[in-house]
Protein backbone atom coordinates (compact mmCIF):
# COMPACT_ATOMS: atom_id res chain seq x y z
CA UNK A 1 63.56 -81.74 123.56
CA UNK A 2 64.92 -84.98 124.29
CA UNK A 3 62.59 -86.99 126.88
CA UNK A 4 64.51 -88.53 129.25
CA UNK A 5 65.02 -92.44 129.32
CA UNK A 6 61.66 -94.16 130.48
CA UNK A 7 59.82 -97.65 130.00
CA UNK A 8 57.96 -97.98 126.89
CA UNK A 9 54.68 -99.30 126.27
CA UNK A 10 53.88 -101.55 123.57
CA UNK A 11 50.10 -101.80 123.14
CA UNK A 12 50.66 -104.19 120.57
CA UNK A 13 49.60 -107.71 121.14
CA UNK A 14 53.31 -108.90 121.32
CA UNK A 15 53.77 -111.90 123.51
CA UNK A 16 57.71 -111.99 123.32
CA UNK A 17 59.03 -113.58 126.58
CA UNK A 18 61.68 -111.08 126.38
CA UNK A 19 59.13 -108.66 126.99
CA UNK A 20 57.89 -108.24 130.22
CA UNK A 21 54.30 -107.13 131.34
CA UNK A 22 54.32 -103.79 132.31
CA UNK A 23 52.53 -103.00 135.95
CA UNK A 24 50.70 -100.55 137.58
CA UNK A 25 52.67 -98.20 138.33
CA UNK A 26 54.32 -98.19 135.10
CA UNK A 27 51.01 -97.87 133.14
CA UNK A 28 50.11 -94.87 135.88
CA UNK A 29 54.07 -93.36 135.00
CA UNK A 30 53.49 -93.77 130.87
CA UNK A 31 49.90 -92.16 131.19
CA UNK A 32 51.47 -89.34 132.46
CA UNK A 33 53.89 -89.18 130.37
CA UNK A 34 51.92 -89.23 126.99
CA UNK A 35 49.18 -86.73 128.42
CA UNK A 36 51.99 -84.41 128.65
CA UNK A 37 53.73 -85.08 125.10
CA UNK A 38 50.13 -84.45 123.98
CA UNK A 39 49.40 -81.77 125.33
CA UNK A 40 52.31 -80.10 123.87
CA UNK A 41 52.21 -81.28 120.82
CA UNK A 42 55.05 -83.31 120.55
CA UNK A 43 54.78 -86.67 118.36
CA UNK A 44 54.90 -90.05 120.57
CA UNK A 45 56.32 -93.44 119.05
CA UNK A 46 57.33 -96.85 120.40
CA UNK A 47 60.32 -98.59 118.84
CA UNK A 48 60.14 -102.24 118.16
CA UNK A 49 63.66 -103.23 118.08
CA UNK A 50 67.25 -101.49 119.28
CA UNK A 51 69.10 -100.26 116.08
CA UNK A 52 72.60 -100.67 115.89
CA UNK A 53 74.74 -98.65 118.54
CA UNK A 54 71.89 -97.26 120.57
CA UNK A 55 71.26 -98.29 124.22
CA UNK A 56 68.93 -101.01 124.79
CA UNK A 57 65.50 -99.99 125.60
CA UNK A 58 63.03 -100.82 128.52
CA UNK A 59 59.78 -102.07 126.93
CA UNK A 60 56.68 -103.65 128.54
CA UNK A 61 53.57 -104.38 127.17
CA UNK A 62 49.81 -103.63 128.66
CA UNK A 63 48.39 -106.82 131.14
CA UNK A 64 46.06 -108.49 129.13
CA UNK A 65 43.42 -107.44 131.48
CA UNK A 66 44.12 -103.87 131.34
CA UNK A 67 41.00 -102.08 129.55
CA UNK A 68 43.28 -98.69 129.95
CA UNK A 69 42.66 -96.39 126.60
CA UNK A 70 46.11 -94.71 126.47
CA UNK A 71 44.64 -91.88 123.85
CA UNK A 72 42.27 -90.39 126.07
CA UNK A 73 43.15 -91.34 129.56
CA UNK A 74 43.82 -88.63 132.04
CA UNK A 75 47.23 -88.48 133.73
CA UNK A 76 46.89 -89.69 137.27
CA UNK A 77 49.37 -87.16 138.51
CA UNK A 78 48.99 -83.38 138.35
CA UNK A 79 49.95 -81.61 134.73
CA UNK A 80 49.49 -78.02 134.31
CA UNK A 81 50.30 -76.22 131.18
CA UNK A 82 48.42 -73.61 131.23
CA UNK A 83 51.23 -70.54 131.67
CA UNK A 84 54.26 -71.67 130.61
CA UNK A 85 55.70 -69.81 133.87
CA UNK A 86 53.75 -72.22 135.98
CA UNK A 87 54.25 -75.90 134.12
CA UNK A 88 54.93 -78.19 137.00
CA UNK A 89 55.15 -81.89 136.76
CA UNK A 90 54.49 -84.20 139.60
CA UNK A 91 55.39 -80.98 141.74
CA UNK A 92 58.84 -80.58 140.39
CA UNK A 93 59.30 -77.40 137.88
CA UNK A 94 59.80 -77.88 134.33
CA UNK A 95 63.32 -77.05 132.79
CA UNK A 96 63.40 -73.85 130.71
CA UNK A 97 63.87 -76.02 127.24
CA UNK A 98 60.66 -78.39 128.55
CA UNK A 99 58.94 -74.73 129.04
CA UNK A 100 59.94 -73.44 125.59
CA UNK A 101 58.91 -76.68 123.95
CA UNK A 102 55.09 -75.40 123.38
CA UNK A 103 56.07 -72.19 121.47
CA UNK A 104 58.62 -73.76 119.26
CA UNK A 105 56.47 -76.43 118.00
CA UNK A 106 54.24 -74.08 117.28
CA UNK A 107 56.96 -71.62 115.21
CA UNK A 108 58.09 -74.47 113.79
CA UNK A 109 54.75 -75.66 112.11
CA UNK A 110 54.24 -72.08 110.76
CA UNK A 111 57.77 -71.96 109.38
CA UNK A 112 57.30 -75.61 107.62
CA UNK A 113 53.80 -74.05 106.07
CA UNK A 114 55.32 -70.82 104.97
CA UNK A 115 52.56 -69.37 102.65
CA UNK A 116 51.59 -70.42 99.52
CA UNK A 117 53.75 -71.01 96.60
CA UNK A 118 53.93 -68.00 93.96
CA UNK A 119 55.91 -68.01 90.76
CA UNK A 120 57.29 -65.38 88.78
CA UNK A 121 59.92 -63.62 86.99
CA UNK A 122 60.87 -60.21 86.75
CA UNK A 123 63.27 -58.06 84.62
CA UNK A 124 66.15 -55.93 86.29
CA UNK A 125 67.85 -54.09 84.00
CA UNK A 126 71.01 -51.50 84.76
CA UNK A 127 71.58 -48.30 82.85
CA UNK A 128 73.80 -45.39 83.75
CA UNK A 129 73.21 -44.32 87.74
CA UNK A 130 69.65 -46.65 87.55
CA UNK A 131 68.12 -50.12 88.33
CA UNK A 132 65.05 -50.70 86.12
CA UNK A 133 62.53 -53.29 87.20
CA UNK A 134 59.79 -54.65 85.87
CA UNK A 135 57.69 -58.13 86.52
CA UNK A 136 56.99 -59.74 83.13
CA UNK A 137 53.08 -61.18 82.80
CA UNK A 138 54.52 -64.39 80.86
CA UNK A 139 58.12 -64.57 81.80
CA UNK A 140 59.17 -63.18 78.38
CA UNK A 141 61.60 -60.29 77.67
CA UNK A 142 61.07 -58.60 74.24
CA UNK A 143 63.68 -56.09 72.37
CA UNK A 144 61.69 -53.44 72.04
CA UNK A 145 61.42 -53.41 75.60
CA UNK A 146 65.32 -52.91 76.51
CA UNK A 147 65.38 -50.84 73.52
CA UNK A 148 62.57 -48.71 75.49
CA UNK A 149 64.74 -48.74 78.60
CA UNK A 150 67.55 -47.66 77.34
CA UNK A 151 66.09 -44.56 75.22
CA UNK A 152 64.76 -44.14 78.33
CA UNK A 153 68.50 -44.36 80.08
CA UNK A 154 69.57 -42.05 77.58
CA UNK A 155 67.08 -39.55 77.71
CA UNK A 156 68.54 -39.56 81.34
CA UNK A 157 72.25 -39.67 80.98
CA UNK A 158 73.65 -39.12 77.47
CA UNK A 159 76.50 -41.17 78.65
CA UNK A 160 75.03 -43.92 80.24
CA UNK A 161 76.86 -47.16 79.91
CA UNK A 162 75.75 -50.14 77.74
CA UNK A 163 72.07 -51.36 78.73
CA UNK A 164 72.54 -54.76 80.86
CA UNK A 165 70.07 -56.40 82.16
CA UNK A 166 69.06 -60.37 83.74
CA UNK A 167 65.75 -62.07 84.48
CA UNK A 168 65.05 -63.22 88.10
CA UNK A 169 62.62 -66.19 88.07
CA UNK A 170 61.03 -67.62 91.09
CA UNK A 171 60.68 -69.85 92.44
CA UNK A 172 64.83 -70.60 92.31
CA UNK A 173 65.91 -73.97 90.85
CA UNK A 174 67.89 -76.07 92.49
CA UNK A 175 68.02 -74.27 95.82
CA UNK A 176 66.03 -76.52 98.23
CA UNK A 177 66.86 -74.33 101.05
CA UNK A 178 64.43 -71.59 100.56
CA UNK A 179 60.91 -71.72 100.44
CA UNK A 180 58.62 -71.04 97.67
CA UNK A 181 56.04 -68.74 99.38
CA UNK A 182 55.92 -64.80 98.79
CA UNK A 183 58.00 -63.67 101.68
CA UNK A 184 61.00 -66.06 100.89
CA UNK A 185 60.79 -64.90 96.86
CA UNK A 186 60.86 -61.30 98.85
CA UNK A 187 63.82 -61.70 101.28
CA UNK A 188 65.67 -63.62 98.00
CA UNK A 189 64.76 -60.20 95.27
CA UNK A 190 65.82 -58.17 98.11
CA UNK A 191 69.54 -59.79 98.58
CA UNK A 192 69.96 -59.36 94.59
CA UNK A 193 68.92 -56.18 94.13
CA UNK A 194 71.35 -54.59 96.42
CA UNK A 195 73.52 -57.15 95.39
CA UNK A 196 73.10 -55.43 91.73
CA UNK A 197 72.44 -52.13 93.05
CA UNK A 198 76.06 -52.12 94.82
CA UNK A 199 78.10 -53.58 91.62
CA UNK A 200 77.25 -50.62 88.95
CA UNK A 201 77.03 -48.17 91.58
CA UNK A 202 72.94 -47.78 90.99
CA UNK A 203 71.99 -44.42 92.93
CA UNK A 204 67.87 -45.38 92.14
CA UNK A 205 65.31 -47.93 91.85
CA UNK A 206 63.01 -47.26 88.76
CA UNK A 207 60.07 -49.85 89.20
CA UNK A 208 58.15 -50.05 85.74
CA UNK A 209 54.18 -51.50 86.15
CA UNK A 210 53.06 -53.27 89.04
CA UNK A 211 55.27 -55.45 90.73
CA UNK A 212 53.66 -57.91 93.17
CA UNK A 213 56.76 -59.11 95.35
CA UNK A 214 59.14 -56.00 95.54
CA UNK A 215 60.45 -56.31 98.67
CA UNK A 216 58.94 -53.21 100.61
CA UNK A 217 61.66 -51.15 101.52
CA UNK A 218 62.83 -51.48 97.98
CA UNK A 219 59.28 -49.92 96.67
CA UNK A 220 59.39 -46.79 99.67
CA UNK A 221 62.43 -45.07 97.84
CA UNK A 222 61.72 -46.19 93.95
CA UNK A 223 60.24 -44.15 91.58
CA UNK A 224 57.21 -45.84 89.89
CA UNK A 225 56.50 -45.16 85.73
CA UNK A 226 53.92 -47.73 83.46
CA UNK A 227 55.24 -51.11 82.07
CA UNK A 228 57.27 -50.88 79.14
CA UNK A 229 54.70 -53.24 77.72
CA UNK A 230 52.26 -50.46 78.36
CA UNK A 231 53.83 -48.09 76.99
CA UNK A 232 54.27 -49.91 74.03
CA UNK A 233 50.76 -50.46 73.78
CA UNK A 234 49.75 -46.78 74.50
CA UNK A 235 52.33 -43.88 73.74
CA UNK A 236 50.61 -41.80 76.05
CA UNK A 237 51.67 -43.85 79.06
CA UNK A 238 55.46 -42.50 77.90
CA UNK A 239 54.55 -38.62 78.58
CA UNK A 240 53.16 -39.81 82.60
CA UNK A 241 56.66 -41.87 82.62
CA UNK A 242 58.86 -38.72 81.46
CA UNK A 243 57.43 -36.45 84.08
CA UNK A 244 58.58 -39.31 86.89
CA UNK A 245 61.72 -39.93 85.57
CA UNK A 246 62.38 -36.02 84.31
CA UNK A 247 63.41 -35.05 88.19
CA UNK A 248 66.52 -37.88 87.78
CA UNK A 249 68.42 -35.89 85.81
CA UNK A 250 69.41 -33.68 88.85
CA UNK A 251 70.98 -36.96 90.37
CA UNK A 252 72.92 -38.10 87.10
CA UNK A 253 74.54 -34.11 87.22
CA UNK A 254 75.76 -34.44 90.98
């Protein structure tokens, strides 16, 4: 919102004698004025000088024998803002941006706090009519895990194409733009795995271990086998995997 042009108070001790000494009624006008800015949360300054190109401001300072606190003084004219349907200011109603002022400040300071900052990476790896995805503990892709994906691939679809796969690490380098919290690292895995999902023609999601920030609508329709790393460690883990995966071959013959 942009406050409409007004006389400003400077509550400095600024003797200029190109400022002038504000009155009553202007002290009684700025009260008002700041109570209301306050009460909706919108920051208050003064400027000390014109910069270059803008209009010339109106500023006053307080009389000297004014003992007015400014901070906590009550506006001497009426200001309610307690419905936003029902803000009225010295009897005249509120525009609808004034109105909508309160609730955007407020979206606005949850938007700038977004959530904590995660970081992580994760694996996604394509193989025949599949999208394999896995979150990696220390950022670290080993062979013999793509080697286990793509026996895995294979066990599949004979034919399946050449194993290729990319790491995803979050938060993104370089890209001020997004945020670093858990539901922008969502929104971002989302866009590039149906990016990925679209360019070799990927008819399933095959999420491998736990994966923290897979977007949700992405986890609903995947179907969920151990870590490689897990099954690397335990060769048991690969018999629970194969009985997952096993119904997939009906999808690779259509």
């Amino acid at each position: 919102m942009v406050t409409p042009p007004h006389t400003s108070l400077d509550t400095t001790s600024d003797t200029s004698p190109n400022i002038s000494s504000a009155g009553p009624s202007d002290v009684a006008t700025d009260m008002t004025r700041r109570c209301a800015l306050k009460v909706m949360g919108i920051p208050q300054y003064v400027s000390k000088f014109d910069f270059p190109g803008a209009a010339t401001a109106e500023r006053a300072v307080l009389p000297s024998t004014s003992s007015v606190d400014l901070s906590d003084a009550e506006p001497t004219e009426s200001v309610d803002v307690a419905t936003p349907a029902a803000r009225r200011v010295s009897g005249h109603d509120r525009s609808e941006d004034d109105v909508a002022v309160a609730p955007a400040q407020s979206s606005q300071k949850k938007a700038a706090r977004g959530g904590e900052a995660v970081s992580f990476s994760m694996l996604l790896a394509s193989a025949g009519p599949f999208l394999w995805i896995e979150q990696l503990p220390d950022g670290l892709v080993r062979q013999d895990q793509l080697a286990l994906i793509n026996a895995m691939a294979r066990a599949l679809a004979p034919a399946a194409s050449a194993l290729s796969q990319q790491q995803f690490h979050w938060p993104m380098t370089g890209n001020s733009a997004l945020g670093s919290d858990a539901e922008s690292a969502r929104q971002a895995l989302h866009g590039l795995i149906q990016r990925m999902a679209r360019e070799v023609g990927a008819k399933r999601v095959i999420v491998m271990g736990a994966c923290t920030y897979l977007p949700e609508r992405i986890g609903q329709s995947a179907v969920c086998i151990p870590s490689t790393l897990a099954m690397l460690s335990d060769a048991h883990l690969k018999r629970d995997a194969w009985t997952a995966l096993k119904p997939l071959k009906s999808i690779v013959l259509e």
